[in-house]
Protein backbone atom coordinates (compact mmCIF):
# COMPACT_ATOMS: atom_id res chain seq x y z
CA UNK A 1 -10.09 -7.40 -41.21
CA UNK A 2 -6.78 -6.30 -40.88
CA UNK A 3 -5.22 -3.76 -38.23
CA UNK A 4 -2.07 -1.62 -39.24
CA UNK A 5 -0.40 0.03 -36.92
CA UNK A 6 2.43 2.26 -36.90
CA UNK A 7 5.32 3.48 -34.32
CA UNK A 8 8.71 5.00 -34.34
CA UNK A 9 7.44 8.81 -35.77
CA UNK A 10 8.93 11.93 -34.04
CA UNK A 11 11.13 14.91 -33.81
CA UNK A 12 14.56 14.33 -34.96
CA UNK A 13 17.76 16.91 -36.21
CA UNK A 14 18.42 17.14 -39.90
CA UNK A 15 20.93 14.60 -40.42
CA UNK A 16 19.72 12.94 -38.16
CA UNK A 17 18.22 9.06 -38.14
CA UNK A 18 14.78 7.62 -37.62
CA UNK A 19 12.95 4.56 -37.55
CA UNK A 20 9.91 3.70 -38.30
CA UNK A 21 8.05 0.12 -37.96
CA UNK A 22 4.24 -0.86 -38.87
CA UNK A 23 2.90 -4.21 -37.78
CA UNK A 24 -0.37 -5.84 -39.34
CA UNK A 25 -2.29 -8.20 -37.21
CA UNK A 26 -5.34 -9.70 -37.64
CA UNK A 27 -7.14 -13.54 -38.42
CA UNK A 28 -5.93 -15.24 -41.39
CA UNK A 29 -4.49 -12.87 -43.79
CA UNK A 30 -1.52 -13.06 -46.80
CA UNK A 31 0.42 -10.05 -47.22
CA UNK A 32 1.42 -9.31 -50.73
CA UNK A 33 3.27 -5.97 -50.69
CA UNK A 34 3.76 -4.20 -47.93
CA UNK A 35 4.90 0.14 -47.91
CA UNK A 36 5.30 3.28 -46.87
CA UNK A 37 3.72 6.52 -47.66
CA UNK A 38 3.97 10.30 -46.48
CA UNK A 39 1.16 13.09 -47.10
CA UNK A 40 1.39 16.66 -46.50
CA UNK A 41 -2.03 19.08 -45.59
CA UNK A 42 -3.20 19.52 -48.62
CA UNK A 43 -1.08 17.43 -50.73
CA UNK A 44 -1.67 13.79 -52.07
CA UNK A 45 -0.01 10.57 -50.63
CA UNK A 46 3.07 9.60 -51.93
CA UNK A 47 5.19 6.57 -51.60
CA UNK A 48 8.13 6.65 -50.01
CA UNK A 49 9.17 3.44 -50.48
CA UNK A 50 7.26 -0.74 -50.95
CA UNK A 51 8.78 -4.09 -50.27
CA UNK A 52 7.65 -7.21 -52.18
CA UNK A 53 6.90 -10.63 -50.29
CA UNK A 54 9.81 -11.54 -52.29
CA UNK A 55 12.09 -8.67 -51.21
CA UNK A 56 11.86 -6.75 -54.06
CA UNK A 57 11.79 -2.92 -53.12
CA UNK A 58 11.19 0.40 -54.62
CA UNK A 59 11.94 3.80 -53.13
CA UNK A 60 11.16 7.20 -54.11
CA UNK A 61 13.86 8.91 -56.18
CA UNK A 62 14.23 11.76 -53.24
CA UNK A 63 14.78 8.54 -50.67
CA UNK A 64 17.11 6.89 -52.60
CA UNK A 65 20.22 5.83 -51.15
CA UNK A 66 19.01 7.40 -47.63
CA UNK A 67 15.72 5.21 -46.65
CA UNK A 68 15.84 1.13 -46.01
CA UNK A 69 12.84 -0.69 -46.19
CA UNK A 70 12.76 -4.13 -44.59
CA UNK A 71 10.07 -6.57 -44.06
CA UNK A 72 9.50 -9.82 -41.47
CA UNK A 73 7.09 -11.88 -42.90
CA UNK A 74 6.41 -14.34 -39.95
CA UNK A 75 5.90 -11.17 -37.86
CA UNK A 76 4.25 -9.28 -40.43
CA UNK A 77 6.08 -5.85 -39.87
CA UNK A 78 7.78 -3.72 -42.10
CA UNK A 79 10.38 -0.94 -40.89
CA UNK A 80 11.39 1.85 -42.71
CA UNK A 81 15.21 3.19 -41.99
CA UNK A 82 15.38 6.95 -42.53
CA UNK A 83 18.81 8.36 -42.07
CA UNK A 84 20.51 11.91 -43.31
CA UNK A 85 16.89 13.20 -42.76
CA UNK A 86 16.25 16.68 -44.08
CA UNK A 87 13.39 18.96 -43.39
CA UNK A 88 11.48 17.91 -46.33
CA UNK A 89 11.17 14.83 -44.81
CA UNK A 90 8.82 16.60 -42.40
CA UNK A 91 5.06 14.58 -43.06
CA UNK A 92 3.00 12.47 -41.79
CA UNK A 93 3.73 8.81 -42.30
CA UNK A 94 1.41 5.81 -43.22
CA UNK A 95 2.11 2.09 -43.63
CA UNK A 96 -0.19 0.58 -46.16
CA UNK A 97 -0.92 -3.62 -46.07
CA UNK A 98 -1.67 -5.15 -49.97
CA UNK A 99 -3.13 -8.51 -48.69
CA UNK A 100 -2.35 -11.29 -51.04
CA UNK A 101 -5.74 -11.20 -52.96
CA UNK A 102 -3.83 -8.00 -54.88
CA UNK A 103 -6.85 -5.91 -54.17
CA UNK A 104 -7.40 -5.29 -50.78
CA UNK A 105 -5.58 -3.01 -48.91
CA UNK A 106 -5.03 -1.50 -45.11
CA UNK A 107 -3.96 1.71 -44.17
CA UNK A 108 -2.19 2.49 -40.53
CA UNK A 109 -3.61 5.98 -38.75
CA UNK A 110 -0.33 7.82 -39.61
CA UNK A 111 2.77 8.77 -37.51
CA UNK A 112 4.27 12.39 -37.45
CA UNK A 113 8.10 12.86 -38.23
CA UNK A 114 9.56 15.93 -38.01
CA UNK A 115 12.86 16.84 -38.85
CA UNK A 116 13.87 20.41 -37.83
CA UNK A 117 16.57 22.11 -35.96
């Protein structure tokens, strides 16, 4: 079993900055991939943006060049850099945990952002 937690979320000015960080803890686990992901009421999850155990990332094409995803393995967090934030930013926020098994996988409980005026 693996716990995901996430912190950082809140209320923030467009053009503003915001960091987010999600740390997995738990007995005995590999992390594979580690990510983020936003979901909006009645919309499906999206990723925002995933970091490889190697360091290999991928962002969303409406993140690019705006988010930073970073990763500390021996800690086992992963922080998400959101800067130049615009209102569609506005979501709710999960970290998701791919062990290293490829197939299992941990979701956090969420963490609102809001980006308004």
């Amino acid at each position: 079993q693996v716990d995901v937690v996430e912190s950082g979320g809140g209320s923030v000015q467009p053009g503003g900055s915001l960091t987010l960080l999600c740390a997995a803890s738990g007995s005995s686990f590999r992390i594979s991939a580690m990510g983020w992901y936003r979901q909006d009421p009645g919309k499906q999850r999206e990723m925002v943006a995933e970091i490889l155990i190697a360091g290999k990332t991928t962002y969303a094409d409406s993140v690019k060049g705006r988010f930073i995803i970073s990763r500390d393995n021996e800690k086992s967090t992963v922080t998400l850099q959101m800067n130049s934030l615009n209102s569609e930013a506005t979501s709710v926020y999960y970290c998701n945990i791919v062990l290293g098994n490829e197939v299992d996988n941990y979701w956090g409980p969420g963490t609102q952002v809001t980006v308004s005026k």
